[in-house]
C-alpha atoms as a PDB file:
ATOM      1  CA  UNK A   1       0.887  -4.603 146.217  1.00  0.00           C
ATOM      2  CA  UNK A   2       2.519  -1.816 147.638  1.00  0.00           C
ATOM      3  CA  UNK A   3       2.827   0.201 144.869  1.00  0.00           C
ATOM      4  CA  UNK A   4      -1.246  -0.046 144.546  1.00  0.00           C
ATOM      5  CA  UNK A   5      -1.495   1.104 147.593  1.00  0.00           C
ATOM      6  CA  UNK A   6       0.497   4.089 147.058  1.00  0.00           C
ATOM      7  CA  UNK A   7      -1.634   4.615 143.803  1.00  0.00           C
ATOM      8  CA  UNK A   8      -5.104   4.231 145.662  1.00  0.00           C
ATOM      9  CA  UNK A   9      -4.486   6.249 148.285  1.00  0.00           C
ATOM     10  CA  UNK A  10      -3.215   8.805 146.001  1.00  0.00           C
ATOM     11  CA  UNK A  11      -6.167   8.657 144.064  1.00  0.00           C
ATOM     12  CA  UNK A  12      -8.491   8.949 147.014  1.00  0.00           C
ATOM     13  CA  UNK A  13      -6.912  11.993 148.384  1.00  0.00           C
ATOM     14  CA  UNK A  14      -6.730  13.968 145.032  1.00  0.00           C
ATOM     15  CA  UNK A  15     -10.853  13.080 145.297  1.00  0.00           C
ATOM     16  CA  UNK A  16     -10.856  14.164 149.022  1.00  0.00           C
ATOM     17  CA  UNK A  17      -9.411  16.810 147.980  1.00  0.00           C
ATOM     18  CA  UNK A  18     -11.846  17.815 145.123  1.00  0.00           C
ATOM     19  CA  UNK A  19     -15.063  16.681 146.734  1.00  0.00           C
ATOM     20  CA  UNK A  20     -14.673  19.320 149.636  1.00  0.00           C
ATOM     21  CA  UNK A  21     -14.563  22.165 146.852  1.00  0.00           C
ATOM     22  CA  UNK A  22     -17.506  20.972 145.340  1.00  0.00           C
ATOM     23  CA  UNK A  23     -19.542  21.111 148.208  1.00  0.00           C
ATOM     24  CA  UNK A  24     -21.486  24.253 148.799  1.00  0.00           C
ATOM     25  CA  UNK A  25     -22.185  25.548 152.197  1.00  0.00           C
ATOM     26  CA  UNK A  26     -25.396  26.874 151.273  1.00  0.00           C
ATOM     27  CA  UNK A  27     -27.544  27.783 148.096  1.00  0.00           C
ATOM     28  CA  UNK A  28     -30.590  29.717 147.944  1.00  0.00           C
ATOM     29  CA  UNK A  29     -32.702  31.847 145.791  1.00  0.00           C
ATOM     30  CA  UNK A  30     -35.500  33.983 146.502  1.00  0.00           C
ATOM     31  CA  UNK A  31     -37.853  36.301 144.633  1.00  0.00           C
ATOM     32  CA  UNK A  32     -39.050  39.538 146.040  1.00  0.00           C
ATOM     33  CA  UNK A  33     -41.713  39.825 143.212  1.00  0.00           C
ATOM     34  CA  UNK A  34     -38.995  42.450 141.362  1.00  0.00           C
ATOM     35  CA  UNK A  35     -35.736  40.476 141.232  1.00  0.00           C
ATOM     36  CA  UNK A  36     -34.158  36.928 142.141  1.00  0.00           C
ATOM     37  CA  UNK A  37     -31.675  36.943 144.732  1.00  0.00           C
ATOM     38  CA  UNK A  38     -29.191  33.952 144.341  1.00  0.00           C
ATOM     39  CA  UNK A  39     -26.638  33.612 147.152  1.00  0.00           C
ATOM     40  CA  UNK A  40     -24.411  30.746 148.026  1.00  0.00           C
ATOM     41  CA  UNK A  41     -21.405  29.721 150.149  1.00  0.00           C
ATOM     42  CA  UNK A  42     -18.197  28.273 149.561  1.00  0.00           C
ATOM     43  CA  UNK A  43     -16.110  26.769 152.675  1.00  0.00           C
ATOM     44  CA  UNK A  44     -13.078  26.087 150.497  1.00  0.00           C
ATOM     45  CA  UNK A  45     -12.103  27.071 147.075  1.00  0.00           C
ATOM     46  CA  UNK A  46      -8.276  26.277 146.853  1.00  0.00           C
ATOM     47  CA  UNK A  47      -9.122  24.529 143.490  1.00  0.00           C
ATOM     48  CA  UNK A  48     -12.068  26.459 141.965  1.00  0.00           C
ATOM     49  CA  UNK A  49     -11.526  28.747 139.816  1.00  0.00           C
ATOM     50  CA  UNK A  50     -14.971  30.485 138.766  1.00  0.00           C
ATOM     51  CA  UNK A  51     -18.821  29.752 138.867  1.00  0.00           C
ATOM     52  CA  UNK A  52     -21.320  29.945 136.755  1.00  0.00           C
ATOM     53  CA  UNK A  53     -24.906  30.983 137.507  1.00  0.00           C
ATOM     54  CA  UNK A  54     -27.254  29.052 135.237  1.00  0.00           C
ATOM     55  CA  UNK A  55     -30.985  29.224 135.104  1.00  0.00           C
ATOM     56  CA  UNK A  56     -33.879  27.569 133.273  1.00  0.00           C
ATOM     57  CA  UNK A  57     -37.520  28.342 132.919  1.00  0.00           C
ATOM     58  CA  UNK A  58     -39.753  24.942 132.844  1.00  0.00           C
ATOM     59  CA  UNK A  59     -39.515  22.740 130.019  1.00  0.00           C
ATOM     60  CA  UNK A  60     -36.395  24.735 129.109  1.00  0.00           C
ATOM     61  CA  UNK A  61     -32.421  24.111 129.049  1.00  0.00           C
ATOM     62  CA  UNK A  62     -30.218  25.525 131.959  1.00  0.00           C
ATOM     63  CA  UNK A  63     -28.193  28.514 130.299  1.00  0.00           C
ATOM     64  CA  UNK A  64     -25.736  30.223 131.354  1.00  0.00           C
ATOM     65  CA  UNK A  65     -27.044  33.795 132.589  1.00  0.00           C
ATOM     66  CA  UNK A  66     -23.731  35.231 134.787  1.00  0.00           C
ATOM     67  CA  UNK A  67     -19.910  34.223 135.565  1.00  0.00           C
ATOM     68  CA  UNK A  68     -18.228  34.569 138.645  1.00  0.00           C
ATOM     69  CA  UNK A  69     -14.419  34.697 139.773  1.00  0.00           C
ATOM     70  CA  UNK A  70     -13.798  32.569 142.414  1.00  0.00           C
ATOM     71  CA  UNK A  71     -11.653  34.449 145.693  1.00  0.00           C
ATOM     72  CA  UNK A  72      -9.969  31.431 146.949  1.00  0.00           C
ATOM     73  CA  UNK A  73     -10.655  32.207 149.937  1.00  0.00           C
ATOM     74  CA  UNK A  74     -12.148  29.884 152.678  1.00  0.00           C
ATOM     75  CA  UNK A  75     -15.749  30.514 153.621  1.00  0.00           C
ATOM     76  CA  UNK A  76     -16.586  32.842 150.515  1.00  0.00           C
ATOM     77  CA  UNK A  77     -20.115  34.051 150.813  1.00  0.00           C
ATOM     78  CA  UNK A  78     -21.427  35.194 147.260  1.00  0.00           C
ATOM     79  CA  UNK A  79     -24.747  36.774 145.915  1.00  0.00           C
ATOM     80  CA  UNK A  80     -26.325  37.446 142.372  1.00  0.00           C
ATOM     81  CA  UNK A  81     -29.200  39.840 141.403  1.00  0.00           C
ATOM     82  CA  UNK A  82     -31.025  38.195 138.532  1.00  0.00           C
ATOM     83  CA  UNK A  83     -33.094  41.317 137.431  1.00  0.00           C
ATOM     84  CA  UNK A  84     -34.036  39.604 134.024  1.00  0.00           C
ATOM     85  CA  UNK A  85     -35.782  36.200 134.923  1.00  0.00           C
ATOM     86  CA  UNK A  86     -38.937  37.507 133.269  1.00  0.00           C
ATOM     87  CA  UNK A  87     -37.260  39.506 130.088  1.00  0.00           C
ATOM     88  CA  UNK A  88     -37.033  37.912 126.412  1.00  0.00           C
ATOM     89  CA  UNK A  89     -35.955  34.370 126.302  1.00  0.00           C
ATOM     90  CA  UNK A  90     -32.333  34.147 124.607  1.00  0.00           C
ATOM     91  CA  UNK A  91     -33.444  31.055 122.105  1.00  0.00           C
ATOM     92  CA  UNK A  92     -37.388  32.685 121.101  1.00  0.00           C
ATOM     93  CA  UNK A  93     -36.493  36.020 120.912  1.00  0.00           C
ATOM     94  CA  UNK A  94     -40.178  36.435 123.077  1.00  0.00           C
ATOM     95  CA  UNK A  95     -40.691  37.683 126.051  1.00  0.00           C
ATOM     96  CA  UNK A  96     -40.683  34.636 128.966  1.00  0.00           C
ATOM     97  CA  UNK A  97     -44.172  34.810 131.112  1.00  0.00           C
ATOM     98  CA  UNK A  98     -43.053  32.414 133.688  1.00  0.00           C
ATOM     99  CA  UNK A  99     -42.961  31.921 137.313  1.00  0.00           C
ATOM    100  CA  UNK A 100     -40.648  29.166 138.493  1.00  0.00           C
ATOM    101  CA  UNK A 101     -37.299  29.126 137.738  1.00  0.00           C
ATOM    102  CA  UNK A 102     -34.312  26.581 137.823  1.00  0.00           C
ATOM    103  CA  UNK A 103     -31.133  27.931 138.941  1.00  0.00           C
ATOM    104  CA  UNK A 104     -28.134  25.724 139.454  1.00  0.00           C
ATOM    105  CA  UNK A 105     -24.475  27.030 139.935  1.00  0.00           C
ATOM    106  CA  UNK A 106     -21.627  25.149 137.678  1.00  0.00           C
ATOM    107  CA  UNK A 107     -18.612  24.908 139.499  1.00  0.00           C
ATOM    108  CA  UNK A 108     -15.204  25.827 137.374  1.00  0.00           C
ATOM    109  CA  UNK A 109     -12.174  24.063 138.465  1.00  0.00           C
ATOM    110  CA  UNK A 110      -8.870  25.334 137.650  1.00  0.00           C
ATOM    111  CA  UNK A 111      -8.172  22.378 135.340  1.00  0.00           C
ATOM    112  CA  UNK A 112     -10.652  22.681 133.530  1.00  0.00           C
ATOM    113  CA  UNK A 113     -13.161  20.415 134.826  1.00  0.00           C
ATOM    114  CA  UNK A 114     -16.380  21.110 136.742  1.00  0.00           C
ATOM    115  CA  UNK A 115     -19.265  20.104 138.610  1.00  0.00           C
ATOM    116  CA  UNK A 116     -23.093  21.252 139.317  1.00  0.00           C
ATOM    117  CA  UNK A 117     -24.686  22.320 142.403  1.00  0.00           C
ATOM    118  CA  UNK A 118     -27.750  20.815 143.116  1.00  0.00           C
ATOM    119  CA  UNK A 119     -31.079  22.444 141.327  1.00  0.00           C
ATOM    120  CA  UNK A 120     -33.265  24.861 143.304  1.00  0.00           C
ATOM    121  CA  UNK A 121     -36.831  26.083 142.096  1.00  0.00           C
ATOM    122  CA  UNK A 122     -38.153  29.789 142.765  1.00  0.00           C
ATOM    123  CA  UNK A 123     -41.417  30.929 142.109  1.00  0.00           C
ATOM    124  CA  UNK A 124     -41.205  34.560 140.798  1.00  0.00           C
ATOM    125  CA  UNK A 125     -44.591  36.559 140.536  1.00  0.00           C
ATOM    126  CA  UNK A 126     -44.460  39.633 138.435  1.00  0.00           C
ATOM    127  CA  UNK A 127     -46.607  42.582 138.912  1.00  0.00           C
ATOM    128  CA  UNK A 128     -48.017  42.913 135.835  1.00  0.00           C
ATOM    129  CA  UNK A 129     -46.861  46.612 135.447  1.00  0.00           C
ATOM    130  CA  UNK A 130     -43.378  45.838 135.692  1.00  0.00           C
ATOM    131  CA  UNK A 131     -43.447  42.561 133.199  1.00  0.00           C
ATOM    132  CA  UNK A 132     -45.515  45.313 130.696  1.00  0.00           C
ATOM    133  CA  UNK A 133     -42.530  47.395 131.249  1.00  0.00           C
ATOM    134  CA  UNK A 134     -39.844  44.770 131.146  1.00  0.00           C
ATOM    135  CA  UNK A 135     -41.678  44.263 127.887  1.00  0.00           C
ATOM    136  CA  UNK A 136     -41.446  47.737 126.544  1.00  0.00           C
ATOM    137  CA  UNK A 137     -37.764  47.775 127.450  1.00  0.00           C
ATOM    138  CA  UNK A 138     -36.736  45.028 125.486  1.00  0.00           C
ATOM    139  CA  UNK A 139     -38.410  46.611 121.932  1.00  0.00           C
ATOM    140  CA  UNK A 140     -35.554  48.932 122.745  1.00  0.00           C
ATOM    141  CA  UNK A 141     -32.830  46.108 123.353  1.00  0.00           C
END
Protein backbone atom coordinates (compact mmCIF):
# COMPACT_ATOMS: atom_id res chain seq x y z
CA UNK A 1 0.00 0.00 0.00
CA UNK A 2 2.79 2.06 0.63
CA UNK A 3 4.61 1.54 -2.24
CA UNK A 4 1.31 2.86 -4.27
CA UNK A 5 1.43 5.63 -2.54
CA UNK A 6 4.87 6.45 -3.33
CA UNK A 7 3.93 5.65 -7.06
CA UNK A 8 0.74 7.99 -7.07
CA UNK A 9 2.12 10.71 -5.64
CA UNK A 10 4.96 10.45 -7.93
CA UNK A 11 2.80 10.36 -10.72
CA UNK A 12 0.78 13.36 -9.66
CA UNK A 13 3.70 15.58 -9.20
CA UNK A 14 5.47 14.72 -12.56
CA UNK A 15 1.66 16.00 -13.88
CA UNK A 16 1.85 19.05 -11.48
CA UNK A 17 4.72 19.55 -12.77
CA UNK A 18 3.78 19.44 -16.54
CA UNK A 19 0.37 21.02 -16.30
CA UNK A 20 1.91 24.42 -15.03
CA UNK A 21 4.08 24.53 -18.37
CA UNK A 22 1.24 24.01 -20.38
CA UNK A 23 -0.64 26.73 -19.17
CA UNK A 24 -0.33 29.98 -20.99
CA UNK A 25 -0.52 33.25 -19.26
CA UNK A 26 -2.11 34.88 -22.05
CA UNK A 27 -2.84 34.39 -25.89
CA UNK A 28 -4.03 36.83 -28.26
CA UNK A 29 -4.12 37.77 -31.83
CA UNK A 30 -5.11 40.79 -33.51
CA UNK A 31 -5.30 42.13 -37.06
CA UNK A 32 -4.45 45.65 -37.94
CA UNK A 33 -6.01 45.17 -41.48
CA UNK A 34 -2.05 44.64 -42.80
CA UNK A 35 -0.67 41.90 -40.52
CA UNK A 36 -1.71 39.47 -37.54
CA UNK A 37 -0.08 40.07 -34.40
CA UNK A 38 0.10 36.81 -32.24
CA UNK A 39 1.53 37.29 -28.74
CA UNK A 40 1.42 35.02 -25.78
CA UNK A 41 2.89 34.42 -22.30
CA UNK A 42 4.60 31.77 -20.64
CA UNK A 43 4.92 31.85 -16.61
CA UNK A 44 7.16 28.79 -16.59
CA UNK A 45 8.96 26.90 -19.20
CA UNK A 46 11.51 24.66 -17.25
CA UNK A 47 10.21 21.75 -19.47
CA UNK A 48 9.27 23.29 -22.86
CA UNK A 49 11.35 23.24 -25.26
CA UNK A 50 9.84 25.16 -28.43
CA UNK A 51 6.37 26.33 -29.81
CA UNK A 52 4.79 26.17 -32.69
CA UNK A 53 2.52 28.81 -34.22
CA UNK A 54 -0.21 27.08 -36.22
CA UNK A 55 -3.01 28.65 -38.13
CA UNK A 56 -6.05 27.61 -40.16
CA UNK A 57 -8.39 29.40 -42.46
CA UNK A 58 -12.20 28.02 -42.06
CA UNK A 59 -12.99 24.70 -43.17
CA UNK A 60 -9.22 24.17 -43.29
CA UNK A 61 -6.47 22.07 -41.23
CA UNK A 62 -4.26 23.92 -38.58
CA UNK A 63 -0.64 24.03 -40.22
CA UNK A 64 2.19 24.81 -39.02
CA UNK A 65 3.18 28.49 -40.23
CA UNK A 66 6.37 29.44 -37.63
CA UNK A 67 8.65 27.68 -34.82
CA UNK A 68 9.79 29.14 -31.82
CA UNK A 69 12.71 28.36 -29.24
CA UNK A 70 11.57 28.34 -25.98
CA UNK A 71 13.97 30.75 -23.28
CA UNK A 72 13.30 28.83 -20.21
CA UNK A 73 12.85 31.50 -18.57
CA UNK A 74 9.92 32.29 -16.13
CA UNK A 75 7.36 34.78 -17.35
CA UNK A 76 8.52 34.73 -21.15
CA UNK A 77 6.45 37.17 -23.09
CA UNK A 78 6.57 36.25 -26.93
CA UNK A 79 5.09 37.83 -30.20
CA UNK A 80 4.72 36.72 -33.96
CA UNK A 81 4.04 38.89 -37.08
CA UNK A 82 1.98 36.76 -39.42
CA UNK A 83 2.39 39.00 -42.59
CA UNK A 84 1.04 36.12 -44.91
CA UNK A 85 -2.51 35.15 -43.54
CA UNK A 86 -3.98 36.28 -46.85
CA UNK A 87 -1.04 34.93 -49.39
CA UNK A 88 -1.36 31.48 -51.43
CA UNK A 89 -2.66 28.62 -49.46
CA UNK A 90 0.26 25.92 -48.99
CA UNK A 91 -2.17 22.77 -50.09
CA UNK A 92 -4.15 24.85 -53.40
CA UNK A 93 -1.39 26.57 -54.59
CA UNK A 94 -4.30 29.72 -54.81
CA UNK A 95 -4.33 32.62 -53.30
CA UNK A 96 -6.54 32.41 -49.72
CA UNK A 97 -9.44 35.31 -49.76
CA UNK A 98 -10.35 34.87 -46.21
CA UNK A 99 -11.04 36.77 -43.16
CA UNK A 100 -11.05 34.72 -39.97
CA UNK A 101 -8.35 32.84 -38.98
CA UNK A 102 -7.57 29.97 -36.42
CA UNK A 103 -4.40 30.25 -34.67
CA UNK A 104 -3.46 27.87 -31.92
CA UNK A 105 0.15 27.53 -30.42
CA UNK A 106 1.52 23.69 -30.02
CA UNK A 107 3.51 23.43 -27.11
CA UNK A 108 7.01 21.30 -27.57
CA UNK A 109 8.17 19.56 -24.56
CA UNK A 110 11.64 18.53 -24.21
CA UNK A 111 10.68 14.84 -24.37
CA UNK A 112 9.15 14.94 -27.05
CA UNK A 113 5.64 15.28 -26.22
CA UNK A 114 3.30 18.27 -26.54
CA UNK A 115 0.19 19.95 -26.00
CA UNK A 116 -2.20 22.74 -27.74
CA UNK A 117 -3.20 26.03 -26.56
CA UNK A 118 -6.60 26.74 -26.78
CA UNK A 119 -8.00 28.08 -30.41
CA UNK A 120 -8.49 31.82 -30.96
CA UNK A 121 -10.39 33.35 -34.08
CA UNK A 122 -9.26 36.77 -35.79
CA UNK A 123 -11.04 38.46 -38.31
CA UNK A 124 -8.50 39.97 -40.81
CA UNK A 125 -9.91 42.53 -43.45
CA UNK A 126 -7.67 43.20 -46.36
CA UNK A 127 -7.62 46.34 -48.27
CA UNK A 128 -8.13 45.22 -51.44
CA UNK A 129 -4.93 46.95 -52.82
CA UNK A 130 -2.70 45.15 -50.68
CA UNK A 131 -4.43 41.45 -51.20
CA UNK A 132 -4.06 42.57 -55.29
CA UNK A 133 -0.53 43.06 -54.39
CA UNK A 134 0.00 40.15 -52.08
CA UNK A 135 -1.33 38.53 -55.22
CA UNK A 136 1.13 39.90 -57.66
CA UNK A 137 3.92 38.97 -55.27
CA UNK A 138 3.31 35.50 -55.11
CA UNK A 139 3.41 35.02 -59.32
CA UNK A 140 6.96 35.89 -58.38
CA UNK A 141 7.30 33.27 -55.42
Amino acid sequence: MKKLFVILSFIMGITILFAGDTQLEYFRANSDGKVITIEWKAPSETAISDYEIERAAPSKFFEKIHSVQAKNTPNVDYSYIDDEAYYKDTDTKIINSDDVYSYRIKIVYKDNTYSYSNTINVEHKVSSIRRTWGMIKQMFL
